[in-house]
C-alpha atoms as a PDB file:
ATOM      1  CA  UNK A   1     -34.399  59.051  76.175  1.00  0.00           C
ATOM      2  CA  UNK A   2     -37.368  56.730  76.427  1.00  0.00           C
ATOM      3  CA  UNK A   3     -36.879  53.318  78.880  1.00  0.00           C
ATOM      4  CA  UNK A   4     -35.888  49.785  76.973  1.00  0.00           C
ATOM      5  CA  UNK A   5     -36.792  47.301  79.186  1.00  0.00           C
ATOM      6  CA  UNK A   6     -33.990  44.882  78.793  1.00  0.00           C
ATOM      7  CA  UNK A   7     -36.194  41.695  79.750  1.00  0.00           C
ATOM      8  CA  UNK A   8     -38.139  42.490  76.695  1.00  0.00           C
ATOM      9  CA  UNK A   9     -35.146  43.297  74.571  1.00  0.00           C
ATOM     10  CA  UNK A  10     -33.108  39.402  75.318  1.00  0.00           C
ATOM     11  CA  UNK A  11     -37.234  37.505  75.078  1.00  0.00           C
ATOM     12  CA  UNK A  12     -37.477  39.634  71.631  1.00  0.00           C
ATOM     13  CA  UNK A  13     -33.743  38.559  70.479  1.00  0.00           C
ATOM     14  CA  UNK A  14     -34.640  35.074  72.184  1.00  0.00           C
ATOM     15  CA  UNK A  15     -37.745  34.532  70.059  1.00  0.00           C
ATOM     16  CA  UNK A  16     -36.414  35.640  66.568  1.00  0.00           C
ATOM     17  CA  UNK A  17     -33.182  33.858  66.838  1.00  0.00           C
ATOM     18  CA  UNK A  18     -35.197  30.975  68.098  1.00  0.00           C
ATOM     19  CA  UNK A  19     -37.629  31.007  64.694  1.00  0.00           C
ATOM     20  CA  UNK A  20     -34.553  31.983  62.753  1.00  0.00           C
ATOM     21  CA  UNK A  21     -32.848  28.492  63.872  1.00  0.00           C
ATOM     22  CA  UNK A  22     -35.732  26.494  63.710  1.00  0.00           C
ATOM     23  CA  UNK A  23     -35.976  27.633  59.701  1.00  0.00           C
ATOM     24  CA  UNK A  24     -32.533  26.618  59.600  1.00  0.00           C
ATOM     25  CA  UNK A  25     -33.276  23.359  61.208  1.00  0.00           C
ATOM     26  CA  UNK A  26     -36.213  22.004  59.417  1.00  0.00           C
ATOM     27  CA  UNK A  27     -34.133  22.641  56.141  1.00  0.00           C
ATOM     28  CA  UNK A  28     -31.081  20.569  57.619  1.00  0.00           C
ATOM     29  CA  UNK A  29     -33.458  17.732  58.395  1.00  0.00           C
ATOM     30  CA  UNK A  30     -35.190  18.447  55.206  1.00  0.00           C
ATOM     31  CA  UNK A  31     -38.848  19.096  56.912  1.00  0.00           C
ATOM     32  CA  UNK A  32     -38.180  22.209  54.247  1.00  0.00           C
ATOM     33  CA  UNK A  33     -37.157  21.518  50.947  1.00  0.00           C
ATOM     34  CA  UNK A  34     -35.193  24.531  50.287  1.00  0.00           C
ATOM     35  CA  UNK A  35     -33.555  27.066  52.558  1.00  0.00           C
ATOM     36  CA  UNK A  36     -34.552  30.851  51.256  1.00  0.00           C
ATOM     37  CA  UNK A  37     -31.917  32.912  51.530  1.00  0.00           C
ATOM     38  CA  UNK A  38     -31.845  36.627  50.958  1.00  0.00           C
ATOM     39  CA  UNK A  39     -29.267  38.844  49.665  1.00  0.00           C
ATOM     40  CA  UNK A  40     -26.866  35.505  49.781  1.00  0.00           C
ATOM     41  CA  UNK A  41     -28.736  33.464  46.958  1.00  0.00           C
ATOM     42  CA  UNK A  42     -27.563  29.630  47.927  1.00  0.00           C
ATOM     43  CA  UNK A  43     -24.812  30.498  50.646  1.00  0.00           C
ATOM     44  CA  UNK A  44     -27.680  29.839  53.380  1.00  0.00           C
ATOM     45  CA  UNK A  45     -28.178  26.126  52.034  1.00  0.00           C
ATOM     46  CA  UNK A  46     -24.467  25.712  51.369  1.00  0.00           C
ATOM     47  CA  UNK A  47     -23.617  26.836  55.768  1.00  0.00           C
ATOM     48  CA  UNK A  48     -26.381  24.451  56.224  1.00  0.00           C
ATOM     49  CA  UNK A  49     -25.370  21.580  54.766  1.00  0.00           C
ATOM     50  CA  UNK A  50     -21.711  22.314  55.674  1.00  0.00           C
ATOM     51  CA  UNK A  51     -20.204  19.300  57.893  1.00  0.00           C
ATOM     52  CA  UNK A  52     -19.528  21.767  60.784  1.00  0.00           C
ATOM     53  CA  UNK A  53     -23.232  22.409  61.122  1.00  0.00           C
ATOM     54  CA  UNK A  54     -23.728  18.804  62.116  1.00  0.00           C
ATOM     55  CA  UNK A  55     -22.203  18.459  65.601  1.00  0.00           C
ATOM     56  CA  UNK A  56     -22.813  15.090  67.503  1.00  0.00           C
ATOM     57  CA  UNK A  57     -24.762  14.454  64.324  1.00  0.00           C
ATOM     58  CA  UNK A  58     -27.304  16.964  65.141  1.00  0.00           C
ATOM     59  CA  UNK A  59     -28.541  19.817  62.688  1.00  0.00           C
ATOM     60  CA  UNK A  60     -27.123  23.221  64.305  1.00  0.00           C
ATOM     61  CA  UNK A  61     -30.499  24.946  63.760  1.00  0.00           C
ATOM     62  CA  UNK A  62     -32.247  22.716  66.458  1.00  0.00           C
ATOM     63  CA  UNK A  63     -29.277  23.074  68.552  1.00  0.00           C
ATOM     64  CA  UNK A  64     -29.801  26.991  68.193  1.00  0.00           C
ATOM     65  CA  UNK A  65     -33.346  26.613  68.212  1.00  0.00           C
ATOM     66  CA  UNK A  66     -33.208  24.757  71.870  1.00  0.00           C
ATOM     67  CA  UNK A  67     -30.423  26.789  73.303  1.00  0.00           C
ATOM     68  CA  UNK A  68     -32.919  30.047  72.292  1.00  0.00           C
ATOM     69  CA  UNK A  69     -35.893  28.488  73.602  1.00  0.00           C
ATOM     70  CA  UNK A  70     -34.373  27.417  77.084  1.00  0.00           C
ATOM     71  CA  UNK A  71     -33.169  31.270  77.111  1.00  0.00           C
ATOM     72  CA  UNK A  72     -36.802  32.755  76.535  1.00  0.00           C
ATOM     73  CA  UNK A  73     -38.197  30.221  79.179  1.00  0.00           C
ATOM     74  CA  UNK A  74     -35.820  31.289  81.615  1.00  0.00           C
ATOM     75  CA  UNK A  75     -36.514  35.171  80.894  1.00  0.00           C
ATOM     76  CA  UNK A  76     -40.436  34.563  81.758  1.00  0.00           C
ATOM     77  CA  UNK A  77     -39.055  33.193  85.314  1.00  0.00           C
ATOM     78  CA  UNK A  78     -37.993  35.541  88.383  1.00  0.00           C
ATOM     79  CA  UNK A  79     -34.531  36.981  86.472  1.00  0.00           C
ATOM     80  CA  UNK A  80     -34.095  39.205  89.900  1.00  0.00           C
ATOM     81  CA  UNK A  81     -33.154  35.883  91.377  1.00  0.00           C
ATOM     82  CA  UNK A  82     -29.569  34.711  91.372  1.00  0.00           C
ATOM     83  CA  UNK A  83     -30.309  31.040  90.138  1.00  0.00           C
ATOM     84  CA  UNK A  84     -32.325  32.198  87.479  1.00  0.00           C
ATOM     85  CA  UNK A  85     -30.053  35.325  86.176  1.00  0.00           C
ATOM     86  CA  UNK A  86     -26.744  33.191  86.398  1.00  0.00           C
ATOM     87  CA  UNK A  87     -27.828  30.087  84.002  1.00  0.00           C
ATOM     88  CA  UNK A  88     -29.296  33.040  81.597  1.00  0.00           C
ATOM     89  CA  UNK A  89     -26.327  34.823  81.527  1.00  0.00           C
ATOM     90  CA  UNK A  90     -23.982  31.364  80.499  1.00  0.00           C
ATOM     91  CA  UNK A  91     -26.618  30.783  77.962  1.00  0.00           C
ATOM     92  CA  UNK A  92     -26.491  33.817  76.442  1.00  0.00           C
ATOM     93  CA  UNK A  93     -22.793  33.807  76.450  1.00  0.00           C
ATOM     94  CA  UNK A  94     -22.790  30.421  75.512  1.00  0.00           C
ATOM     95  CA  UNK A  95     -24.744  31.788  72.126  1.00  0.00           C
ATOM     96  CA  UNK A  96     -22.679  33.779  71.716  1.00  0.00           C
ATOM     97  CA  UNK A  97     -19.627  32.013  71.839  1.00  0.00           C
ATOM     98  CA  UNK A  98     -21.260  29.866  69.363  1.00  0.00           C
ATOM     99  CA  UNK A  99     -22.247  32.243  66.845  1.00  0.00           C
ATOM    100  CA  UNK A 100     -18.786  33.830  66.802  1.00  0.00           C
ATOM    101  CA  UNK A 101     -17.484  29.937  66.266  1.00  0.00           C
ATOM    102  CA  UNK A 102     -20.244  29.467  63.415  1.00  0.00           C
ATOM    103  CA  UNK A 103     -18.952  33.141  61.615  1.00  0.00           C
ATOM    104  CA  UNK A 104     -15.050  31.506  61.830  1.00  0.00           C
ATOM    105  CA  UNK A 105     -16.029  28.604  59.980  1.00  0.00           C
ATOM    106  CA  UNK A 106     -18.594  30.399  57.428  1.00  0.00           C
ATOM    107  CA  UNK A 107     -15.279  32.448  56.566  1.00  0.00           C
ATOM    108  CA  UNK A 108     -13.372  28.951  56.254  1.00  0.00           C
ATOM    109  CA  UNK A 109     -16.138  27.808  53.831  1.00  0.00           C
ATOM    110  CA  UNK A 110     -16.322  30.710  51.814  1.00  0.00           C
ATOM    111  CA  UNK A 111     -20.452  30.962  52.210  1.00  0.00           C
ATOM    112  CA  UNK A 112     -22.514  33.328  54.632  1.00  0.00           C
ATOM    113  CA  UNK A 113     -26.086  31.916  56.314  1.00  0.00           C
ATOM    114  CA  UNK A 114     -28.265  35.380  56.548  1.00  0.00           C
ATOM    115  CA  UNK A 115     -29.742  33.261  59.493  1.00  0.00           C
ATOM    116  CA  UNK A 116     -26.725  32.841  61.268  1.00  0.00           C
ATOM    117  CA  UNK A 117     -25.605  36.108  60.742  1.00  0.00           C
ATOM    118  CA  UNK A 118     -28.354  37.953  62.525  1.00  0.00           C
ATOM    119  CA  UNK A 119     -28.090  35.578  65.327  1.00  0.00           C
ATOM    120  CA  UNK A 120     -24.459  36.489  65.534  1.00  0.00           C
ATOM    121  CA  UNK A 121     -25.294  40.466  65.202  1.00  0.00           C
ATOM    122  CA  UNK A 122     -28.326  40.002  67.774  1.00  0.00           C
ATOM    123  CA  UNK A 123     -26.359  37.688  70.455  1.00  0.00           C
ATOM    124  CA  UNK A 124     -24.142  40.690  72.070  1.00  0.00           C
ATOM    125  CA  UNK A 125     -27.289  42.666  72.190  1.00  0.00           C
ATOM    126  CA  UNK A 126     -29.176  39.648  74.230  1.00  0.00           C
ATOM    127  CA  UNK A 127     -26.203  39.124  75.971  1.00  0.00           C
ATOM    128  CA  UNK A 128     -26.224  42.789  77.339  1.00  0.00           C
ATOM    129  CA  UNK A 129     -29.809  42.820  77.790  1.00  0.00           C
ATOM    130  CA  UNK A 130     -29.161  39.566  80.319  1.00  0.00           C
ATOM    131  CA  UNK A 131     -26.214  41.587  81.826  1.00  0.00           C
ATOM    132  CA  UNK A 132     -28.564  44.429  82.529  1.00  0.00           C
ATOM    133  CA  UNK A 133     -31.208  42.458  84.790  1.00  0.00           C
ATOM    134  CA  UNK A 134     -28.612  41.557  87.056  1.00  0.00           C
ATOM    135  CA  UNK A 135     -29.925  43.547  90.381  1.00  0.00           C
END
């Protein structure tokens, strides 16, 4: 069985579910005039332009994007070290948290983001990948 190196793994899951969000984002702010969404023609826009993807008044895709970002910056630092690995690890389960919070309220609404979704698929992944620099 060839070696994953699980820093790689989360900073791979970090980046595309950072670029994923950001997509999201710039539609919500409108940067993007329409949201692409495949397989789910129009659910992505409708998620996106659902009132729960607003909170504090801020578009959920920059919230995502951030909360992504901060977790790839952290993954280039020393992860061997406690004060680095702990803060990771809440992140990640922080996404993760937040994903499965964004997939209860996509079910209330009736509409699926593809965007979403594959953050919520990938964030048990990064979340284990964290988990597994722990020394």
């Amino acid at each position: 069985m060839p070696f994953v190196n699980p820093r790689l793994v989360a900073l791979l899951l970090a980046v595309i579910s950072a670029a994923a969000m950001l997509y999201v984002g710039l539609y919500q702010s409108r940067a993007v005039n329409r949201l692409w969404c495949p397989i789910l023609e129009g659910s992505c826009q409708a998620v996106a332009d659902a009132s729960f993807a607003r909170p504090f008044g801020i578009p959920d895709g920059y919230i995502g994007t951030a909360l992504y970002f901060l977790i790839g910056l952290l993954l280039l630092g020393p992860v061997e070290s406690l004060w680095i690995w702990i803060p990771l690890l809440v992140l990640s389960a922080l996404a993760a948290v937040a994903n499965a919070l964004g997939v209860f309220d996509m079910i209330k609404l009736g509409s699926f983001c593809v965007y979403c979704l594959a953050t919520t698929l990938a964030s048990p992944f990064l979340l284990w990948s964290v988990w597994s620099l722990r020394s």
